[in-house]
C-alpha atoms as a PDB file:
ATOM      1  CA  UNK A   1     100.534  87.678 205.625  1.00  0.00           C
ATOM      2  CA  UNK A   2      97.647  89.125 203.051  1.00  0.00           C
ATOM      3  CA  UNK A   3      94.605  87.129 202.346  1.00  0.00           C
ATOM      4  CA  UNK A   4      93.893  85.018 199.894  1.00  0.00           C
ATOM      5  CA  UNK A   5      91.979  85.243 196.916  1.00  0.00           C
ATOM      6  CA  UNK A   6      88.093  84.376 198.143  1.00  0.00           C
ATOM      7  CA  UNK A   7      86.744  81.572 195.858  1.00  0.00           C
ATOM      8  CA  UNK A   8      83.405  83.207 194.164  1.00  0.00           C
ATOM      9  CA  UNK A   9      80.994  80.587 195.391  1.00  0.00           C
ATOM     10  CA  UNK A  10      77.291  80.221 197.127  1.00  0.00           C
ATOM     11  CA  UNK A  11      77.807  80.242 200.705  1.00  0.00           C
ATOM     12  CA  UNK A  12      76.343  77.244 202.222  1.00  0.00           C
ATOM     13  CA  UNK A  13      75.645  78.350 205.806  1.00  0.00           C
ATOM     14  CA  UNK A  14      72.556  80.800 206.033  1.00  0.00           C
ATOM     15  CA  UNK A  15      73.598  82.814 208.413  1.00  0.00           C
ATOM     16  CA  UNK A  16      77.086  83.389 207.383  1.00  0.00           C
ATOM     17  CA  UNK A  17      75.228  84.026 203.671  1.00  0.00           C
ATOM     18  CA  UNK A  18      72.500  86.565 205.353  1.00  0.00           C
ATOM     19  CA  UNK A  19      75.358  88.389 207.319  1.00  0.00           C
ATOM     20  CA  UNK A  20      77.623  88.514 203.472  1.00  0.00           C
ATOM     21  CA  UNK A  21      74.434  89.930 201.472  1.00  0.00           C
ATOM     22  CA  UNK A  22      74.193  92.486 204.292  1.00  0.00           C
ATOM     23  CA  UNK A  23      77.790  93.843 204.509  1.00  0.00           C
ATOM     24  CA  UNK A  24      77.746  93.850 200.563  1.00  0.00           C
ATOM     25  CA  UNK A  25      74.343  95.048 199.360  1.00  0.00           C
ATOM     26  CA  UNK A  26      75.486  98.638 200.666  1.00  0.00           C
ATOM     27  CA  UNK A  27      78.899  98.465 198.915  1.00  0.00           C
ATOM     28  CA  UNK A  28      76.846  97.086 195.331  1.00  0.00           C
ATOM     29  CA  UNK A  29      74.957 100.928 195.947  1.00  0.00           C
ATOM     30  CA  UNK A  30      77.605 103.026 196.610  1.00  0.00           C
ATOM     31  CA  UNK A  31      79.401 101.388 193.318  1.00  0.00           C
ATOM     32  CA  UNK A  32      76.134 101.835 191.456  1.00  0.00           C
ATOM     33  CA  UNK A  33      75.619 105.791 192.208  1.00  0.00           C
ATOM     34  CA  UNK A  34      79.568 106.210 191.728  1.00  0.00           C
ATOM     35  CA  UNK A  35      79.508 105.004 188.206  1.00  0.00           C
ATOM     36  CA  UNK A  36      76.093 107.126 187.501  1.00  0.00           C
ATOM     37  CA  UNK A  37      77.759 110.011 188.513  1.00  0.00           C
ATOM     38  CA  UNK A  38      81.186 109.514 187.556  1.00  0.00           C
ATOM     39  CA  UNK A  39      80.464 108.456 183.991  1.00  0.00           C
ATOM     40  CA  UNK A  40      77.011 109.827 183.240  1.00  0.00           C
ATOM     41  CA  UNK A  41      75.220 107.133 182.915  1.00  0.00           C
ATOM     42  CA  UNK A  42      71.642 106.008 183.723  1.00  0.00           C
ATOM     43  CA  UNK A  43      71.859 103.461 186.125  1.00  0.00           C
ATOM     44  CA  UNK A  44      69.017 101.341 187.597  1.00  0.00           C
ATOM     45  CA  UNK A  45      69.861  98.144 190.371  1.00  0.00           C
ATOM     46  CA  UNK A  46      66.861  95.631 191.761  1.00  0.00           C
ATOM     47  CA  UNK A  47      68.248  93.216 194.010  1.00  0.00           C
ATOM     48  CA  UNK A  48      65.806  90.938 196.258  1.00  0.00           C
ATOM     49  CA  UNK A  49      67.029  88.944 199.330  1.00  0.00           C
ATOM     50  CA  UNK A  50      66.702  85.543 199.593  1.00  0.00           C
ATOM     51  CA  UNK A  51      63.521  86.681 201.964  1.00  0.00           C
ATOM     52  CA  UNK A  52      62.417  88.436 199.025  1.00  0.00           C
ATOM     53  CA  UNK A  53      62.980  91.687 200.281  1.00  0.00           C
ATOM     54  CA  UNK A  54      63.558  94.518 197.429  1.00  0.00           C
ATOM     55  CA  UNK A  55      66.037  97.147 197.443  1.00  0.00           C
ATOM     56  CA  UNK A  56      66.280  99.224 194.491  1.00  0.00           C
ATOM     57  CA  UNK A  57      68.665 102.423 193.267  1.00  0.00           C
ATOM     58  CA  UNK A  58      67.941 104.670 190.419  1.00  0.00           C
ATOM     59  CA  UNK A  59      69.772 107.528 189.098  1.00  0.00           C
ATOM     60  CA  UNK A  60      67.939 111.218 188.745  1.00  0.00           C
ATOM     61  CA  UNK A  61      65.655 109.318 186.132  1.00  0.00           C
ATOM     62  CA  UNK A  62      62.529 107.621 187.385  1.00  0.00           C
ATOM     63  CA  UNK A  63      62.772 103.695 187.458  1.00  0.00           C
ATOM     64  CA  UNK A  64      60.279 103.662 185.561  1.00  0.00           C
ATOM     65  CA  UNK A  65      61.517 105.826 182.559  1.00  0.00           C
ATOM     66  CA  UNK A  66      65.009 103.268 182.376  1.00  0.00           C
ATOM     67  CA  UNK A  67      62.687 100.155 183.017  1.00  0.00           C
ATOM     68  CA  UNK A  68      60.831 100.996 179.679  1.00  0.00           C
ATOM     69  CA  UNK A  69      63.744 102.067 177.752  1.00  0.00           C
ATOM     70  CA  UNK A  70      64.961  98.669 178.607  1.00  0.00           C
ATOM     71  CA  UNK A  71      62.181  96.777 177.315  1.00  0.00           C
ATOM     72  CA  UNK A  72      61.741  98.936 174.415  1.00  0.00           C
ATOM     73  CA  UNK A  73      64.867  98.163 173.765  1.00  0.00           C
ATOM     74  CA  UNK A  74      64.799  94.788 174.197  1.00  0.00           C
ATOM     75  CA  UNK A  75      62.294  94.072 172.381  1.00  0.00           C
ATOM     76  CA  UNK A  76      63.109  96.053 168.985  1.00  0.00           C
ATOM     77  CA  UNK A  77      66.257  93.728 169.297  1.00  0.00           C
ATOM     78  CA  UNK A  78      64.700  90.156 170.129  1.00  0.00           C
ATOM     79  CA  UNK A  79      62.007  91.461 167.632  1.00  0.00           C
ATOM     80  CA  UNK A  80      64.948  91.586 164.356  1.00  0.00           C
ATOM     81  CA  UNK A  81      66.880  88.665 165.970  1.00  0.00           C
ATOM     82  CA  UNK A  82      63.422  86.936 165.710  1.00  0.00           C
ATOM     83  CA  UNK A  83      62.304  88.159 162.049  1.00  0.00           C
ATOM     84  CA  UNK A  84      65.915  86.733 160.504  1.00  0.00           C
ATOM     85  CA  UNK A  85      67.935  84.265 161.767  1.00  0.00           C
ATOM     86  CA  UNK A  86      69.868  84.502 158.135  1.00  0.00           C
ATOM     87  CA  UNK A  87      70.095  88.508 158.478  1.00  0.00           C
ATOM     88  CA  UNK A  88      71.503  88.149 162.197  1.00  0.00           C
ATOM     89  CA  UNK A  89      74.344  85.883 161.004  1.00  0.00           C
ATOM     90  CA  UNK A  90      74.780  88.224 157.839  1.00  0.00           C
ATOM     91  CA  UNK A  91      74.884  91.359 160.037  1.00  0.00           C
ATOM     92  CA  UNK A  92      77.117  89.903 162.452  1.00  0.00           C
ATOM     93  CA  UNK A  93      79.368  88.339 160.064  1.00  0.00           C
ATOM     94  CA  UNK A  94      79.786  92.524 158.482  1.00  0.00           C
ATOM     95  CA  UNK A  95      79.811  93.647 161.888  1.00  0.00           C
ATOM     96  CA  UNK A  96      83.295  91.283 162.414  1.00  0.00           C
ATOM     97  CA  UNK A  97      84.395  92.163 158.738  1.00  0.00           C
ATOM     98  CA  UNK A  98      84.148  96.004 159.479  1.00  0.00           C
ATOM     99  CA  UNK A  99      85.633  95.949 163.218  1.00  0.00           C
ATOM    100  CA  UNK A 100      88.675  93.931 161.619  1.00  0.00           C
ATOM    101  CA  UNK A 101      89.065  96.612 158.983  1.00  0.00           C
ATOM    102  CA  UNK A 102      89.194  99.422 161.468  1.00  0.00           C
ATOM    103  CA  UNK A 103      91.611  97.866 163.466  1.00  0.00           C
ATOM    104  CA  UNK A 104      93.613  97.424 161.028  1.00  0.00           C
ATOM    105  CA  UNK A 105      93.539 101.093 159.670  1.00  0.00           C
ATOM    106  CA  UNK A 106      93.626 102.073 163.241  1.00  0.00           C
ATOM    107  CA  UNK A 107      96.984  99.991 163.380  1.00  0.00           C
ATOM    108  CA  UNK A 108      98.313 101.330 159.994  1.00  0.00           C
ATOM    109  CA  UNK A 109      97.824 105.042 161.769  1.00  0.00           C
ATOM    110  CA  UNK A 110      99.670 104.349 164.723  1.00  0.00           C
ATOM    111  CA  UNK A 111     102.923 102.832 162.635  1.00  0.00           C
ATOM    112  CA  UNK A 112     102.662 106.226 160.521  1.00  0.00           C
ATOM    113  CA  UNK A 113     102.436 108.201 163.466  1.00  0.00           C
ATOM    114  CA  UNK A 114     106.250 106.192 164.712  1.00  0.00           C
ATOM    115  CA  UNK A 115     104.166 104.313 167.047  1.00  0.00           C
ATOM    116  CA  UNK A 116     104.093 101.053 168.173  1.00  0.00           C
ATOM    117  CA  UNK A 117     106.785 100.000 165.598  1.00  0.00           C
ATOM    118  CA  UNK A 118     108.999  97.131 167.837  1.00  0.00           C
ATOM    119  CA  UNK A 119     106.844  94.175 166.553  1.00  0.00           C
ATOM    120  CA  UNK A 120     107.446  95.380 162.972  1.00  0.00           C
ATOM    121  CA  UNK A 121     110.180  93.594 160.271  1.00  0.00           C
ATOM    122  CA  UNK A 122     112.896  95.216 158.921  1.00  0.00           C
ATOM    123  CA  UNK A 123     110.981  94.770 155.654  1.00  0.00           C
ATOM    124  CA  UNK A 124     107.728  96.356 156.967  1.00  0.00           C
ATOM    125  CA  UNK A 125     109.801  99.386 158.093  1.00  0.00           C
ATOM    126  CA  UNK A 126     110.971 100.006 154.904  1.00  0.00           C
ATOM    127  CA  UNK A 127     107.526  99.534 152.887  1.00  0.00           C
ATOM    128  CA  UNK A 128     106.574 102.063 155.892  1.00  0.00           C
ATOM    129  CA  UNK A 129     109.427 104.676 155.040  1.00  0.00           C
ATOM    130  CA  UNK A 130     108.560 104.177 151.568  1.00  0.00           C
ATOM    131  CA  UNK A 131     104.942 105.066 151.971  1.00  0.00           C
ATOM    132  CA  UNK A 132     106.067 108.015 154.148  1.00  0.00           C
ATOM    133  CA  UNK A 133     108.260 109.218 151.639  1.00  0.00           C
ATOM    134  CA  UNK A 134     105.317 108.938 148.420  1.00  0.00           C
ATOM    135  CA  UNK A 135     103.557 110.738 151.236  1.00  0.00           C
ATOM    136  CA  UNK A 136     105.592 113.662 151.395  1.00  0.00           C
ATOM    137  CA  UNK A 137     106.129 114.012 147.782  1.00  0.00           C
ATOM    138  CA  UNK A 138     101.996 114.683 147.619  1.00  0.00           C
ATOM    139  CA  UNK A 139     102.043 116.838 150.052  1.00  0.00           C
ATOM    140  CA  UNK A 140     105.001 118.934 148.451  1.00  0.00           C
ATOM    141  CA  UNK A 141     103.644 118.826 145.462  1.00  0.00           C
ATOM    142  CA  UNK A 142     100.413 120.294 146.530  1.00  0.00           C
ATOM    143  CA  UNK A 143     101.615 123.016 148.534  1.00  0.00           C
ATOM    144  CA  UNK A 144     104.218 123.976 145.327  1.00  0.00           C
ATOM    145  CA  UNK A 145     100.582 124.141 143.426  1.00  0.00           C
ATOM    146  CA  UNK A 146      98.832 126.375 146.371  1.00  0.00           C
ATOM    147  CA  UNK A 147     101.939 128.251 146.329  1.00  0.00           C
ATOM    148  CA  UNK A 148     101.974 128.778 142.602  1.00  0.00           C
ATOM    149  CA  UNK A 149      98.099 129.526 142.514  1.00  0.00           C
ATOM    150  CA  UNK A 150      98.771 132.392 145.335  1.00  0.00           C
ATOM    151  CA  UNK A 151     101.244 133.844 143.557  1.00  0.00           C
ATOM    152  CA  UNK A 152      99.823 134.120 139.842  1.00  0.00           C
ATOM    153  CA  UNK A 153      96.756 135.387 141.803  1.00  0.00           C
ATOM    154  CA  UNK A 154      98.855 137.959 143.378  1.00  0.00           C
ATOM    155  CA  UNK A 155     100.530 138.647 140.272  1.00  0.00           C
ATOM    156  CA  UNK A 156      97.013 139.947 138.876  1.00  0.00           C
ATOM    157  CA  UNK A 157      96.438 141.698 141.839  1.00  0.00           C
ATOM    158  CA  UNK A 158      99.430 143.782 140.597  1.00  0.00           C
ATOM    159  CA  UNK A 159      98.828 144.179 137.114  1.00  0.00           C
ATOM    160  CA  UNK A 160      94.841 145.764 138.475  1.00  0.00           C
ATOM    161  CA  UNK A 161      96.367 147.857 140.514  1.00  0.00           C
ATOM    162  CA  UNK A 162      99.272 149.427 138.389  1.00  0.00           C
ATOM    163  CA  UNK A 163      96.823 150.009 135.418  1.00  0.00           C
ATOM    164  CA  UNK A 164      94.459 151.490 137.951  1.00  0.00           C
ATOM    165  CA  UNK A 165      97.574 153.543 139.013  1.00  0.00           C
ATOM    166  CA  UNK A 166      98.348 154.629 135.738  1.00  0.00           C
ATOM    167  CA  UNK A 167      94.546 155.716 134.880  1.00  0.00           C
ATOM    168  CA  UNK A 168      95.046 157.791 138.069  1.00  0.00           C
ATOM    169  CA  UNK A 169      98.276 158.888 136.957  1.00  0.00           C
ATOM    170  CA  UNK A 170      97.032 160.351 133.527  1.00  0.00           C
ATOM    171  CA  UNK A 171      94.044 162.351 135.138  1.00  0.00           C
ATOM    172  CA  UNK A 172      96.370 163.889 137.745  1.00  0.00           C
ATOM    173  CA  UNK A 173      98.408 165.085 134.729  1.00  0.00           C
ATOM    174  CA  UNK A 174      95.792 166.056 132.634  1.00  0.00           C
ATOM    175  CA  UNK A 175      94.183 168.037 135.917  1.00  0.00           C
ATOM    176  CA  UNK A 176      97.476 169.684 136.268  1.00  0.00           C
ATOM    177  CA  UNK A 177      98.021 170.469 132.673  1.00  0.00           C
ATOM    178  CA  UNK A 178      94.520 172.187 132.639  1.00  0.00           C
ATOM    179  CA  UNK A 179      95.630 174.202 135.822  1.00  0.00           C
ATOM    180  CA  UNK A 180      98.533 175.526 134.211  1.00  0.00           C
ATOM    181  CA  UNK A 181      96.626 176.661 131.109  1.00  0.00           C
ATOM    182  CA  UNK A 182      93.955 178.496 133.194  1.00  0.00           C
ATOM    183  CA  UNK A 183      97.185 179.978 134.950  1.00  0.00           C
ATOM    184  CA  UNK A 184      98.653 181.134 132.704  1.00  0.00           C
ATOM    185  CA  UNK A 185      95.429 182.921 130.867  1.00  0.00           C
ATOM    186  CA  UNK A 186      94.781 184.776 134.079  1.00  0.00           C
ATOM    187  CA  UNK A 187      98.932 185.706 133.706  1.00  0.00           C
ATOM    188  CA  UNK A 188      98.373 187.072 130.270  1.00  0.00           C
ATOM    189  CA  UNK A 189      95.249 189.118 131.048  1.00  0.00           C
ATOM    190  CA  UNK A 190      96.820 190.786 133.923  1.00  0.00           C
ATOM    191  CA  UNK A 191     100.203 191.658 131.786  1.00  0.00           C
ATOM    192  CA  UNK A 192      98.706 193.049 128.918  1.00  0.00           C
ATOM    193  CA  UNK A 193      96.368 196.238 129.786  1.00  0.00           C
ATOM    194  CA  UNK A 194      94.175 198.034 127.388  1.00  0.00           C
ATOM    195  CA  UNK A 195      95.597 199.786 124.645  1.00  0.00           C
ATOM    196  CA  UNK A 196      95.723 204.027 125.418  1.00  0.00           C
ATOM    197  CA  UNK A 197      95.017 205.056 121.951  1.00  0.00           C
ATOM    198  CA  UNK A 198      92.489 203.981 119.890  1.00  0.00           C
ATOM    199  CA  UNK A 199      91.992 203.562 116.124  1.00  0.00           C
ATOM    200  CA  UNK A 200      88.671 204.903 114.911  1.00  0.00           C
ATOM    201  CA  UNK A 201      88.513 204.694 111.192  1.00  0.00           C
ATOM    202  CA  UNK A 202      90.808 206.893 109.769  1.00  0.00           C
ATOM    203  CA  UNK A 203      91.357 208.860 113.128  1.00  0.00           C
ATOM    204  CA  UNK A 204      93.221 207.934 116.019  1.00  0.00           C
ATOM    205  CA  UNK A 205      91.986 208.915 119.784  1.00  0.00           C
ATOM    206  CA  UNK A 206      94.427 209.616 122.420  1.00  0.00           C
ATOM    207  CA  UNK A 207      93.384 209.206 126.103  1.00  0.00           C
ATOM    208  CA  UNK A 208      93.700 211.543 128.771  1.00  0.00           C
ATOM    209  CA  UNK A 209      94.302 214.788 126.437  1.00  0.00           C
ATOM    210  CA  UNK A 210      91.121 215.054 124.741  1.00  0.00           C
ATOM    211  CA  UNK A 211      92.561 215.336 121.080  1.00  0.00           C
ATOM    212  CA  UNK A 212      91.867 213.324 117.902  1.00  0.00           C
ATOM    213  CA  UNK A 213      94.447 212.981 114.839  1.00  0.00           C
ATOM    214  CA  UNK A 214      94.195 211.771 111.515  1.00  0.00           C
ATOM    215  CA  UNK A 215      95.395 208.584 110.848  1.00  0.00           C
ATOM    216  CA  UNK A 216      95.223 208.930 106.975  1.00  0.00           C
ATOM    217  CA  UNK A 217      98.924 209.274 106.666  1.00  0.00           C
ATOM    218  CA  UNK A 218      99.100 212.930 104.948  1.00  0.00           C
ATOM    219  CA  UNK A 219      99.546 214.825 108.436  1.00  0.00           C
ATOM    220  CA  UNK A 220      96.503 216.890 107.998  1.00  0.00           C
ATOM    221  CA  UNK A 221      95.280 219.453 111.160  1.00  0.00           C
ATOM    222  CA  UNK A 222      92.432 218.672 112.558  1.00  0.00           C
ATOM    223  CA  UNK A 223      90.121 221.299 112.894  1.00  0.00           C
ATOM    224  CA  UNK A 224      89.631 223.005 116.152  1.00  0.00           C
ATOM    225  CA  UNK A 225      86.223 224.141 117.748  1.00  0.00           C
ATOM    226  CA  UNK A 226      86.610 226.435 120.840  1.00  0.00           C
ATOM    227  CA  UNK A 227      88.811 224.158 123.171  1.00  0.00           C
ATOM    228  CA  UNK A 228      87.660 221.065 121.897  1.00  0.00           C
ATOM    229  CA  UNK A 229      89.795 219.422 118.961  1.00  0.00           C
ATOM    230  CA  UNK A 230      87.179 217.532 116.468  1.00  0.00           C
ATOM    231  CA  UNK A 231      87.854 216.281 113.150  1.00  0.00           C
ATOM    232  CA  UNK A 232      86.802 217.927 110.341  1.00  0.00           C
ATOM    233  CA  UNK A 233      83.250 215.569 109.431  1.00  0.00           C
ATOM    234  CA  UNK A 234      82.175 215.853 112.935  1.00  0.00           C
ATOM    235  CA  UNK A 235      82.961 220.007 112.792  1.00  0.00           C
ATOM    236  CA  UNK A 236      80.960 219.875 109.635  1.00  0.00           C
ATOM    237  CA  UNK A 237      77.988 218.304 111.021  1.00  0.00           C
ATOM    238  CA  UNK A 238      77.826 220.702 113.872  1.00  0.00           C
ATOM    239  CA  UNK A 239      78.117 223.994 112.355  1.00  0.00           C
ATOM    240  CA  UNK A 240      75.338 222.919 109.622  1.00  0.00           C
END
């Protein structure tokens, strides 16, 4: 059969009392360090026997640095509980009004998150499908707008690029038009050769058999000088 529940009471017998304070004090320091190093916290324990005895724990922080963050503390906050009795009451009085408020949004996030919804009406569940419903509906609507921003922005994209594609387009063909006329120059020179006979005023000039005729139309000799067929102005200047 278990034990029952101790009743949390000052032991009467000193001994029995002495022999309690020293079975627990080790257990109240092994609970102390646990929490400083389980949760992080800065922890800092005085206990004094009834003999006035002092044992004392302290996490990696001094017992000194936590004893004057205490007071420091302590007395910043007797020193504005002091200043205004009025402004305590007033500051606790927002302090309920704002810890109601966010309970109750907390609440109101759980329901639209489909939690804790067995307490609710059948009337509250509908305002609450109703709200999730205007809910949706915003949020459609503004992803149709992103959606229809995206696109028109995408739209220009393509409109940029095909007139910069065109502008490329044009110079290509005007390159390649320019190309083809320089070709086709260079195809002309090389077809067409220098002319053989020449027309010198009224005299023509045959290459490659040293002879000049007349080119006046009447068929008139040229005059001959040894082996070397001149016309007739050019014999006359040479024999004068």
């Amino acid at each position: 059969m278990g034990r029952g529940r101790v009743q949390l009471k000052r032991i009467e017998n000193k001994i029995s009392r002495q022999v309690t304070f020293s079975k627990r004090r080790p257990g109240l320091l092994k609970k102390a360090h646990e929490i400083s190093v389980l949760c992080d916290a800065e922890v800092a324990l005085i206990v004094f026997s009834t003999k006035g005895k002092l044992y004392e724990y302290s996490t990696d922080s001094s017992m000194e640095k936590i004893l004057e963050r205490y007071e420091s503390y302590s007395l910043s906050e007797r020193a504005v509980m002091d200043a205004d009795p009025e402004s305590q009451a007033s500051w606790w009085h927002e302090y309920r009004r704002l810890k109601a408020r966010v309970d109750t949004i907390q609440k109101t996030q759980r329901h639209l998150m489909g939690e804790q919804l067995d307490n609710l009406s059948l009337k509250e569940l509908q305002q609450l499908e109703q709200q999730l419903e205007n809910a949706i509906k915003h949020i459609r609507s503004r992803k149709n707008q992103l959606l229809f921003e995206s696109i028109s922005e995408l739209q220009q994209k393509e409109k940029s690029l095909q007139e910069q594609n065109n502008i490329l387009e044009k110079k290509l063909q005007d390159k390649r038009k320019a190309e083809a006329l320089t070709q086709n120059e260079r195809s002309f020179l090389m077809s067409d050769p220098l002319p053989t006979t020449l027309n010198i005023g009224a005299y023509q000039v045959t290459r490659g058999r040293g002879s000049v005729e007349e080119d006046a139309g009447e068929g008139c000799p040229l005059a001959q000088s040894g082996s070397t067929t001149l016309p007739p102005w050019m014999l006359r200047h040479v024999d004068g």
